[in-house]
N, C-alpha and C. Protein backbone atom coordinates (compact mmCIF):
# COMPACT_ATOMS: atom_id res chain seq x y z
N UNK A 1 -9.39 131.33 247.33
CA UNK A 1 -8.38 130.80 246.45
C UNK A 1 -7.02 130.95 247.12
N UNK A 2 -6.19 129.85 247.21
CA UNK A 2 -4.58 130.04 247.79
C UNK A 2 -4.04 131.29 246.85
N UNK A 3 -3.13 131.06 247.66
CA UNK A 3 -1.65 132.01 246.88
C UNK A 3 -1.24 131.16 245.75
N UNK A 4 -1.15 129.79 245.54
CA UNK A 4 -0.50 129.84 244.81
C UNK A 4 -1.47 129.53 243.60
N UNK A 5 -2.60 129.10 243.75
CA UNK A 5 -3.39 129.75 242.63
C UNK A 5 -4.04 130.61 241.73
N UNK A 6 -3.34 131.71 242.78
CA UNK A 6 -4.11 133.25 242.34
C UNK A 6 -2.66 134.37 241.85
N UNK A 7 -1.27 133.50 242.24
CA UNK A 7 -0.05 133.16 241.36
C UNK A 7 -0.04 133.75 240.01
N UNK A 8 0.46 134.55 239.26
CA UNK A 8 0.88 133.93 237.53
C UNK A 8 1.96 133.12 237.47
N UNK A 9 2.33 131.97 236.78
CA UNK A 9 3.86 131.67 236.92
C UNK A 9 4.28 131.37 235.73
N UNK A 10 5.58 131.06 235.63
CA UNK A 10 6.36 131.32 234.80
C UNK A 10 6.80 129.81 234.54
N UNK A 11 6.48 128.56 233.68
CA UNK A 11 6.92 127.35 233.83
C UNK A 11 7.56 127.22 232.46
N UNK A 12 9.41 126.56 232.75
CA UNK A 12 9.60 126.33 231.52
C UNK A 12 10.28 124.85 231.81
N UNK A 13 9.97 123.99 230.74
CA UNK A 13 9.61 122.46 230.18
C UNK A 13 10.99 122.48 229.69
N UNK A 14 12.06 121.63 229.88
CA UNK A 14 12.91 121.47 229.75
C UNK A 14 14.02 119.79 229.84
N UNK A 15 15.02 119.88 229.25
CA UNK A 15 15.48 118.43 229.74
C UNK A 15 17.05 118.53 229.80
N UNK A 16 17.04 118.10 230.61
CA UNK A 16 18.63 117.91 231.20
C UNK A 16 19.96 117.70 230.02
N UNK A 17 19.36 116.60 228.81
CA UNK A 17 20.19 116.44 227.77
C UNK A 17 20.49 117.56 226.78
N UNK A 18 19.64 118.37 227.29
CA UNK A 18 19.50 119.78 226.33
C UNK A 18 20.66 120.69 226.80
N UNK A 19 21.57 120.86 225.48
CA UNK A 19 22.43 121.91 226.07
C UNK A 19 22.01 123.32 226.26
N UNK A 20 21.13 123.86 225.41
CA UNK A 20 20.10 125.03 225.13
C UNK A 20 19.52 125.05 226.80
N UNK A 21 18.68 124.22 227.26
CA UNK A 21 18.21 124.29 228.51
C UNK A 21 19.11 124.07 229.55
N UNK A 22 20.34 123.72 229.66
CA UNK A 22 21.53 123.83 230.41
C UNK A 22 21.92 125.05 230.68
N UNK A 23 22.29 125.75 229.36
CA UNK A 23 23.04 127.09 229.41
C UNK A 23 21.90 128.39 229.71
N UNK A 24 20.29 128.36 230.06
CA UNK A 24 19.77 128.90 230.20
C UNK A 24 18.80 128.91 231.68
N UNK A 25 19.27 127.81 232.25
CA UNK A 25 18.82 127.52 233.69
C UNK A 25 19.60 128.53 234.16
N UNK A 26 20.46 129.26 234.39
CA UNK A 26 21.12 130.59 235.05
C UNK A 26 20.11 131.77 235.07
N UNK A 27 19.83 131.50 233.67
CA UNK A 27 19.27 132.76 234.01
C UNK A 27 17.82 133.23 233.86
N UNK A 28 16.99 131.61 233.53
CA UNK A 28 16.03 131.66 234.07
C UNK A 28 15.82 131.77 235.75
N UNK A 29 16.50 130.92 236.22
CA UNK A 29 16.75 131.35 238.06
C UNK A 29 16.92 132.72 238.40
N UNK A 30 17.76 133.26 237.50
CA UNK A 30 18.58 135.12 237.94
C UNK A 30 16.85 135.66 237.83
N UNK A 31 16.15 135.09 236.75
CA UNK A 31 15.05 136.57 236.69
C UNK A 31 14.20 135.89 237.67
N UNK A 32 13.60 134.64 237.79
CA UNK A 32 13.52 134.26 239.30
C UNK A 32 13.35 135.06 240.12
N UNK A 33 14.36 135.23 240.57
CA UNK A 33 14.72 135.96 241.87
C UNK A 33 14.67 137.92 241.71
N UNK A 34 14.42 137.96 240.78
CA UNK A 34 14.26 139.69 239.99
C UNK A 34 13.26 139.54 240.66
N UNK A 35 12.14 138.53 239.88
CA UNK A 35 10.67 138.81 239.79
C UNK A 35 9.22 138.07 240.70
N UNK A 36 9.82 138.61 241.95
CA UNK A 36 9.09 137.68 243.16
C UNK A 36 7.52 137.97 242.87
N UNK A 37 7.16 138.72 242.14
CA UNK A 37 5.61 138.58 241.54
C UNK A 37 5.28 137.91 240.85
N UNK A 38 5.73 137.08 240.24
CA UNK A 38 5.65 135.54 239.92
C UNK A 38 6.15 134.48 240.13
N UNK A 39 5.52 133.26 240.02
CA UNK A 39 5.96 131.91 240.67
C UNK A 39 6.97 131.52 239.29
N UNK A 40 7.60 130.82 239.49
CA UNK A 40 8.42 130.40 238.14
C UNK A 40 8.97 128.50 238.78
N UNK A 41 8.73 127.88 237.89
CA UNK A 41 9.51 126.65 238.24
C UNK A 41 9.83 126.19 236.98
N UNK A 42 10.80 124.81 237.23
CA UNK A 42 11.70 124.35 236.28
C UNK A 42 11.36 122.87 236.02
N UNK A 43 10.53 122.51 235.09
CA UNK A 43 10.17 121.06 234.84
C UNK A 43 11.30 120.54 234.19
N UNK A 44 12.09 119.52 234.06
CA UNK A 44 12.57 118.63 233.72
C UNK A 44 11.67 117.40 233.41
N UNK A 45 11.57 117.63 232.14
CA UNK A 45 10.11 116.46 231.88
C UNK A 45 10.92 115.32 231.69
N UNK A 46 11.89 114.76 231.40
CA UNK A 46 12.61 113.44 231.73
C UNK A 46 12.39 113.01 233.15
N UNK A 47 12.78 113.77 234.24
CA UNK A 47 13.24 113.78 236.02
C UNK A 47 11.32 113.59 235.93
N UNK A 48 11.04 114.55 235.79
CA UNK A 48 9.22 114.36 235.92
C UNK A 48 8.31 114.04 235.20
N UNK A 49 8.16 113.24 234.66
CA UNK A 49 7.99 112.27 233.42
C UNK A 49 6.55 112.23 233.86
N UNK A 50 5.99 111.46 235.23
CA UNK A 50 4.79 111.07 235.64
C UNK A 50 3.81 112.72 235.62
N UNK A 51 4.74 113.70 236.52
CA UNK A 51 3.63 114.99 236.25
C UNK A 51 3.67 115.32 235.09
N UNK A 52 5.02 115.46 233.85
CA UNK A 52 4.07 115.65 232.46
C UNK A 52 3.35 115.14 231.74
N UNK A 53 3.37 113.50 232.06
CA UNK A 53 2.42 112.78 231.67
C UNK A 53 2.24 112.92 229.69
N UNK A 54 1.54 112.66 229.38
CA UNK A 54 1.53 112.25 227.23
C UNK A 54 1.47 113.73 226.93
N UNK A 55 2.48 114.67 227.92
CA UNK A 55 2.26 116.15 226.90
C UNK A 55 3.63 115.86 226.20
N UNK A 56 3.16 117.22 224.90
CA UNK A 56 4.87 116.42 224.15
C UNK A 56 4.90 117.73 224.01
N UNK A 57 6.44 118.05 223.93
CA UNK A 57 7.09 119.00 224.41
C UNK A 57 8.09 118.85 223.02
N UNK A 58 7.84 119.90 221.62
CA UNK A 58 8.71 119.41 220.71
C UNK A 58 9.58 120.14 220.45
N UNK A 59 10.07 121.32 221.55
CA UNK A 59 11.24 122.45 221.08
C UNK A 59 11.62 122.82 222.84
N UNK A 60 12.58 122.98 222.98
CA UNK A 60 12.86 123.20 224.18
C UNK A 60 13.80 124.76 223.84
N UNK A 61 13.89 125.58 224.96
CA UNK A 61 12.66 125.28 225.99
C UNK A 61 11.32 125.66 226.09
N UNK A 62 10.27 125.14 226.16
CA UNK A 62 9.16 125.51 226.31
C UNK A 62 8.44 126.10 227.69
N UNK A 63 7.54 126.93 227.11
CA UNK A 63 7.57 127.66 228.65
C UNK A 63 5.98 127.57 228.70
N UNK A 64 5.61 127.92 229.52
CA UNK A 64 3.97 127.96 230.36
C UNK A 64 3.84 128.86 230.99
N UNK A 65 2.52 129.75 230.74
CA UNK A 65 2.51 130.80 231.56
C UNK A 65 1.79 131.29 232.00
N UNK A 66 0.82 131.43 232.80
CA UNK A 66 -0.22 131.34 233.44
C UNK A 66 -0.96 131.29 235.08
N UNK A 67 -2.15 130.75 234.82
CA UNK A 67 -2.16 130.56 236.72
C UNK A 67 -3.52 129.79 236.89
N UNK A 68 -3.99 129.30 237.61
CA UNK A 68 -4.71 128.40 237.90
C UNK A 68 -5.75 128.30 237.19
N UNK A 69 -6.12 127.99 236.21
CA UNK A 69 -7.87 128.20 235.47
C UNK A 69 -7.58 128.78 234.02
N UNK A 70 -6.05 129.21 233.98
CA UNK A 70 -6.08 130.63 232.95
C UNK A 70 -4.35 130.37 232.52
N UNK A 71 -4.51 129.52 231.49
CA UNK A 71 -3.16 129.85 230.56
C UNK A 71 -3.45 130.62 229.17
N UNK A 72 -2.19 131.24 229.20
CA UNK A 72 -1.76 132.43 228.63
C UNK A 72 -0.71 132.25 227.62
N UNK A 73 0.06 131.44 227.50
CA UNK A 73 1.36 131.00 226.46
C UNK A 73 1.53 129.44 227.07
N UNK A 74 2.19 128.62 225.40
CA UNK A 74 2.42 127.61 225.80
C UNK A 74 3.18 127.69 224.31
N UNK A 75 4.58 127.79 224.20
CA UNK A 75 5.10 127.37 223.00
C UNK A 75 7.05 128.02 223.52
N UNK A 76 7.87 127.68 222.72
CA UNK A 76 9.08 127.90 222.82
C UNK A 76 9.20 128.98 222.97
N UNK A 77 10.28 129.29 223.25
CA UNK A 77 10.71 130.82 223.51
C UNK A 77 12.31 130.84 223.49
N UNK A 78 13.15 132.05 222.67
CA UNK A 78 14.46 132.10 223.14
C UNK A 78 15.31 132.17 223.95
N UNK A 79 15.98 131.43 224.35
CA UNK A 79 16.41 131.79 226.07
C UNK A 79 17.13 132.92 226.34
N UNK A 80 16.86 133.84 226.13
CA UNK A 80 17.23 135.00 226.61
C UNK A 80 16.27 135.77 227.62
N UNK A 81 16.88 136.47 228.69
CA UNK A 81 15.88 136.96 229.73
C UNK A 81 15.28 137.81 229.55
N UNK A 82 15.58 138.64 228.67
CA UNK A 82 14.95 140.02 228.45
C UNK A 82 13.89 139.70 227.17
N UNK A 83 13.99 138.24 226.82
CA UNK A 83 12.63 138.16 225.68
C UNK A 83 11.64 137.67 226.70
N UNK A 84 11.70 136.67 227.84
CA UNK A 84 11.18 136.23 228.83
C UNK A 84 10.45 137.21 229.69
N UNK A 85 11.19 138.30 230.18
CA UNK A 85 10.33 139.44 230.79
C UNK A 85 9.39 140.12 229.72
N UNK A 86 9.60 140.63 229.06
CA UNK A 86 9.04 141.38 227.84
C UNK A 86 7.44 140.59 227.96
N UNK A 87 7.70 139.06 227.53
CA UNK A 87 6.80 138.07 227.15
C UNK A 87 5.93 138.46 228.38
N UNK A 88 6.66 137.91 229.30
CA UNK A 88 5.68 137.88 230.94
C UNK A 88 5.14 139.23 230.91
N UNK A 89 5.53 140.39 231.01
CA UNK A 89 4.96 141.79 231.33
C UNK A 89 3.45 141.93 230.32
N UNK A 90 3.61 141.48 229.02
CA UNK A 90 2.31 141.33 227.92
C UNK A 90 1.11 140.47 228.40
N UNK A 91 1.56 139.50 228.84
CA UNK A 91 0.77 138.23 229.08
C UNK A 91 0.34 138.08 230.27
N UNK A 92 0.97 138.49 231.52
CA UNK A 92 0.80 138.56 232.49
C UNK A 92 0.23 139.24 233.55
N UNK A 93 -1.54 139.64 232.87
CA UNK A 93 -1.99 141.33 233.45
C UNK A 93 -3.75 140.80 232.88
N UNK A 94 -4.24 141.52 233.75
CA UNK A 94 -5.96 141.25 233.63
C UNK A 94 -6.61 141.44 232.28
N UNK A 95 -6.08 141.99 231.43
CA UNK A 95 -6.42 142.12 230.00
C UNK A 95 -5.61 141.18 228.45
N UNK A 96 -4.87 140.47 229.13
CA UNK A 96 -4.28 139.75 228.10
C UNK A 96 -5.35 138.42 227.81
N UNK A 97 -5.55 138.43 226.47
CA UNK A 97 -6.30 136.74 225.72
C UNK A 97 -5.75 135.41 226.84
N UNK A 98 -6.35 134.80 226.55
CA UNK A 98 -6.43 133.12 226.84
C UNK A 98 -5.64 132.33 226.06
N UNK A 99 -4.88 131.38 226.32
CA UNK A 99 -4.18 130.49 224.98
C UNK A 99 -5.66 129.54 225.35
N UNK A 100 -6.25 128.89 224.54
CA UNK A 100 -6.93 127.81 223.97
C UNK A 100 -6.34 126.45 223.89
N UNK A 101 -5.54 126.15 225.32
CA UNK A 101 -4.84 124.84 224.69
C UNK A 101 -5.00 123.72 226.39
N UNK A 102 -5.76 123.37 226.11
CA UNK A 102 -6.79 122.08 227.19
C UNK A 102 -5.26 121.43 227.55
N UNK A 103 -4.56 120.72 226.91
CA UNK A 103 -3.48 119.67 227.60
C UNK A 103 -2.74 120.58 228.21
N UNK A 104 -2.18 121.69 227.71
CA UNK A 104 -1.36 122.38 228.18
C UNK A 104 -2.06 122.87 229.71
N UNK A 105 -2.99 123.60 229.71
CA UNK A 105 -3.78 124.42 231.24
C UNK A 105 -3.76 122.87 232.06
N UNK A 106 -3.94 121.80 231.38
CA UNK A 106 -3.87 121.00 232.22
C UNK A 106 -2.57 120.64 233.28
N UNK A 107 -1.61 120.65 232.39
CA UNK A 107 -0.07 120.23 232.97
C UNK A 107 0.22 121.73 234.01
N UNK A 108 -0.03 122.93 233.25
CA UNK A 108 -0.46 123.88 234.22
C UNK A 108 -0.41 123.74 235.33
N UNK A 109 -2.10 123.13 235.27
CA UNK A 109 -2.71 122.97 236.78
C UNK A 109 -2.03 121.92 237.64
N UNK A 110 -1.57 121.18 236.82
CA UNK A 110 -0.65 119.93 237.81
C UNK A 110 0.45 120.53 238.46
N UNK A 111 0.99 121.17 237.39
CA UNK A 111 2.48 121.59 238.36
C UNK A 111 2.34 122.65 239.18
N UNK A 112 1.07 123.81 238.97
CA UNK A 112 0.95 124.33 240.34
C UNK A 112 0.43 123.52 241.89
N UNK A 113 -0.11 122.91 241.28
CA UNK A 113 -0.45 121.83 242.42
C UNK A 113 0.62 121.32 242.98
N UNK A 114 1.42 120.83 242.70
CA UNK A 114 2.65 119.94 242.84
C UNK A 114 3.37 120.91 243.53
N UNK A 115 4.01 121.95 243.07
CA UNK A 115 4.42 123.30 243.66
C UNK A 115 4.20 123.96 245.05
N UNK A 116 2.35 124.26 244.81
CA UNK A 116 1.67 125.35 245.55
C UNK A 116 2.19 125.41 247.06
């Protein structure tokens, strides 16, 4: 298995018109760079329309969290960093549940691909 499938990452779904996802691209990047034990990227599902393809995305920002085979969260979150770590540290470890959500692991798997 690559690196970047064996990865957890950190994906949050976002759109440019969003002032909420404007004022929180800082510091999703700042923990970024905290937390080189996970992959983290920044969808702009407007800019990347074709890799999100008919997922609908109804609260921004929405985040994804997971790793190749195995999502773990798929729903909004406050943009604050310290709810973001908290989240990741729970979810992000050999004993945390499965989210149950097929479209979502799918877009997942695309954007690590796209990424890797």
């Amino acid at each position: 298995m690559s690196e970047s499938r064996e990865a957890w990452w950190i994906v949050c779904l976002c759109a440019q018109w969003c002032k909420v996802c404007r004022g929180w691209r800082a510091d999703f990047e700042a923990l970024a760079a905290q937390q080189p034990q996970w992959r983290f990227a920044w969808v702009d599902i407007e800019d990347e329309e074709a890799l999100v393809g008919d997922f609908d995305v109804e609260t921004f920002p929405t985040l994804l969290l997971g790793r190749a085979g195995q999502l773990r969260y798929c729903a909004p979150i406050a943009p604050r960093p310290e709810a973001l770590l908290r989240l990741a540290q729970g979810l992000l470890g050999p004993d945390a549940p499965a989210a149950n959500e097929p479209e979502a692991l799918a877009l997942l798997q695309r954007i690590i691909a796209s990424r890797g």
